[in-house]
Protein backbone atom coordinates (compact mmCIF):
# COMPACT_ATOMS: atom_id res chain seq x y z
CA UNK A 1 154.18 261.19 -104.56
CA UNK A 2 154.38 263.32 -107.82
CA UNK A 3 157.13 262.88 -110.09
CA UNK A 4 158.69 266.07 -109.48
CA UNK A 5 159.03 265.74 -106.12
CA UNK A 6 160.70 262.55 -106.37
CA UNK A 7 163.46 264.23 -108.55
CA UNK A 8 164.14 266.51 -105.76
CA UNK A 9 165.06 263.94 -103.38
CA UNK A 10 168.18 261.50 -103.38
CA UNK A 11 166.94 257.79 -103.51
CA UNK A 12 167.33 257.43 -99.66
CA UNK A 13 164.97 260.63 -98.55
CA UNK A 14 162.62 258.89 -101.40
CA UNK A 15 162.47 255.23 -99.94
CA UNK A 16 161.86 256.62 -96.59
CA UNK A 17 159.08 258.93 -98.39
CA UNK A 18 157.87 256.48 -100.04
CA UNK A 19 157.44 253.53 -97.37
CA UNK A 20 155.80 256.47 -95.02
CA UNK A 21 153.46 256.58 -97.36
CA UNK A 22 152.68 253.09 -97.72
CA UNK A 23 151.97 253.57 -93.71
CA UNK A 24 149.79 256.18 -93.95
CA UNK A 25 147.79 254.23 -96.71
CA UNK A 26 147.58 251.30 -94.29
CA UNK A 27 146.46 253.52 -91.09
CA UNK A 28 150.05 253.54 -89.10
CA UNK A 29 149.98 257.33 -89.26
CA UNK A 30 152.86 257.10 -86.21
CA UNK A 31 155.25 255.18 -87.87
CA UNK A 32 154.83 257.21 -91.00
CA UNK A 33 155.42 259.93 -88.86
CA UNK A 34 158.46 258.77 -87.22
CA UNK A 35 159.69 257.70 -90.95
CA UNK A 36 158.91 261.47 -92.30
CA UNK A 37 160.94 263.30 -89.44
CA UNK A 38 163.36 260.84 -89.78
CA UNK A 39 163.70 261.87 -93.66
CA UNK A 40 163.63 265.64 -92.71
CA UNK A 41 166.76 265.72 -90.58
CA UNK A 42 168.45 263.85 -92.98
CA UNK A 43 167.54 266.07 -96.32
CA UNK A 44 167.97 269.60 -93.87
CA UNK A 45 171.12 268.04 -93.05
CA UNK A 46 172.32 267.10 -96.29
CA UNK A 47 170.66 269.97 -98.85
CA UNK A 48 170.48 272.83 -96.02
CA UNK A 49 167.25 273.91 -93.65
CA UNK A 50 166.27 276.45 -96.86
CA UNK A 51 166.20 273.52 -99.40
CA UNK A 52 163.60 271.90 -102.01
CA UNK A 53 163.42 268.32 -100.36
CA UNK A 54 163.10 269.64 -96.96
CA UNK A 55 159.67 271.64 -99.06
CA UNK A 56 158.73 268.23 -100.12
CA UNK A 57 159.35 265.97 -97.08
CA UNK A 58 157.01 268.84 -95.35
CA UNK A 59 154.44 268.31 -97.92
CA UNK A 60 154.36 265.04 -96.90
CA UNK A 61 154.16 265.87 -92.94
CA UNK A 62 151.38 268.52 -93.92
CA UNK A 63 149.23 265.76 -95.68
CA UNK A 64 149.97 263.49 -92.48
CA UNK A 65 148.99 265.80 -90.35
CA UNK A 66 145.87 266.30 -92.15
CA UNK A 67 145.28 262.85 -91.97
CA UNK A 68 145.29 262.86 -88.77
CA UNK A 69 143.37 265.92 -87.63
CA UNK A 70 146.50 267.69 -85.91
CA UNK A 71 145.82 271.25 -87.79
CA UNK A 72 148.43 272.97 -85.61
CA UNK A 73 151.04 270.55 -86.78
CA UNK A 74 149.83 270.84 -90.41
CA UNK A 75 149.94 274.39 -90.02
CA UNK A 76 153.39 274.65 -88.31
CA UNK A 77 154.42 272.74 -91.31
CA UNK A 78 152.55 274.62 -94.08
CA UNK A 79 154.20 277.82 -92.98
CA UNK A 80 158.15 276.66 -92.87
CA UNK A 81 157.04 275.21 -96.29
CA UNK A 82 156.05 278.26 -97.29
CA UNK A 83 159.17 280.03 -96.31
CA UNK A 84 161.48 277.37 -97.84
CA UNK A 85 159.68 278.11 -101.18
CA UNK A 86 159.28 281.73 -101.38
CA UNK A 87 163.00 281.95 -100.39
CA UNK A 88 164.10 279.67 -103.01
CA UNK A 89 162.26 281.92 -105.46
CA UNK A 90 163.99 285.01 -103.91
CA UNK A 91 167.52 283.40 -104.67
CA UNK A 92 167.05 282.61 -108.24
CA UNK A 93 165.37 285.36 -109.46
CA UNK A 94 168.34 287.42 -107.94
């Protein structure tokens, strides 16, 4: 994980991040899975559905889902990442 994503999340969304991860690296792509949405409904429900570390903890499913050859999934994710970002640039350049 880059630096700047690991700013944008509390130490809790980044140690369950961090330790999906460490799954994926060792070929456990479902409990890295379970970890990931795990740390998504906790940052939407902390920071808000339209937040950065709900972006970032979607990175992290989109690279997953990559991994493991579910392109619908990756896409799903890609897109609501997408959205989060573009409408985070709306509200601050307004």
């Amino acid at each position: 994980m880059m630096n700047m994503e690991k700013g944008c999340l509390n130490s809790e969304l980044h140690g369950l991040v961090s330790i999906a991860g460490r799954c994926r690296k060792k070929g456990d792509l479902k409990a890295a899975e379970t970890l990931l949405k795990h740390a998504l409904r906790k940052a939407e429900d902390r920071f808000g559905l339209m937040s950065i570390p709900v972006a970032v903890v979607l990175l992290e499913l989109v690279e997953l889902h990559e991994d493991s050859n579910d392109a619908d999934a990756a896409r799903i994710a890609h897109k609501r990442m997408r959205q989060i970002i573009v409408s985070v640039i709306d509200n601050t350049d307004n």
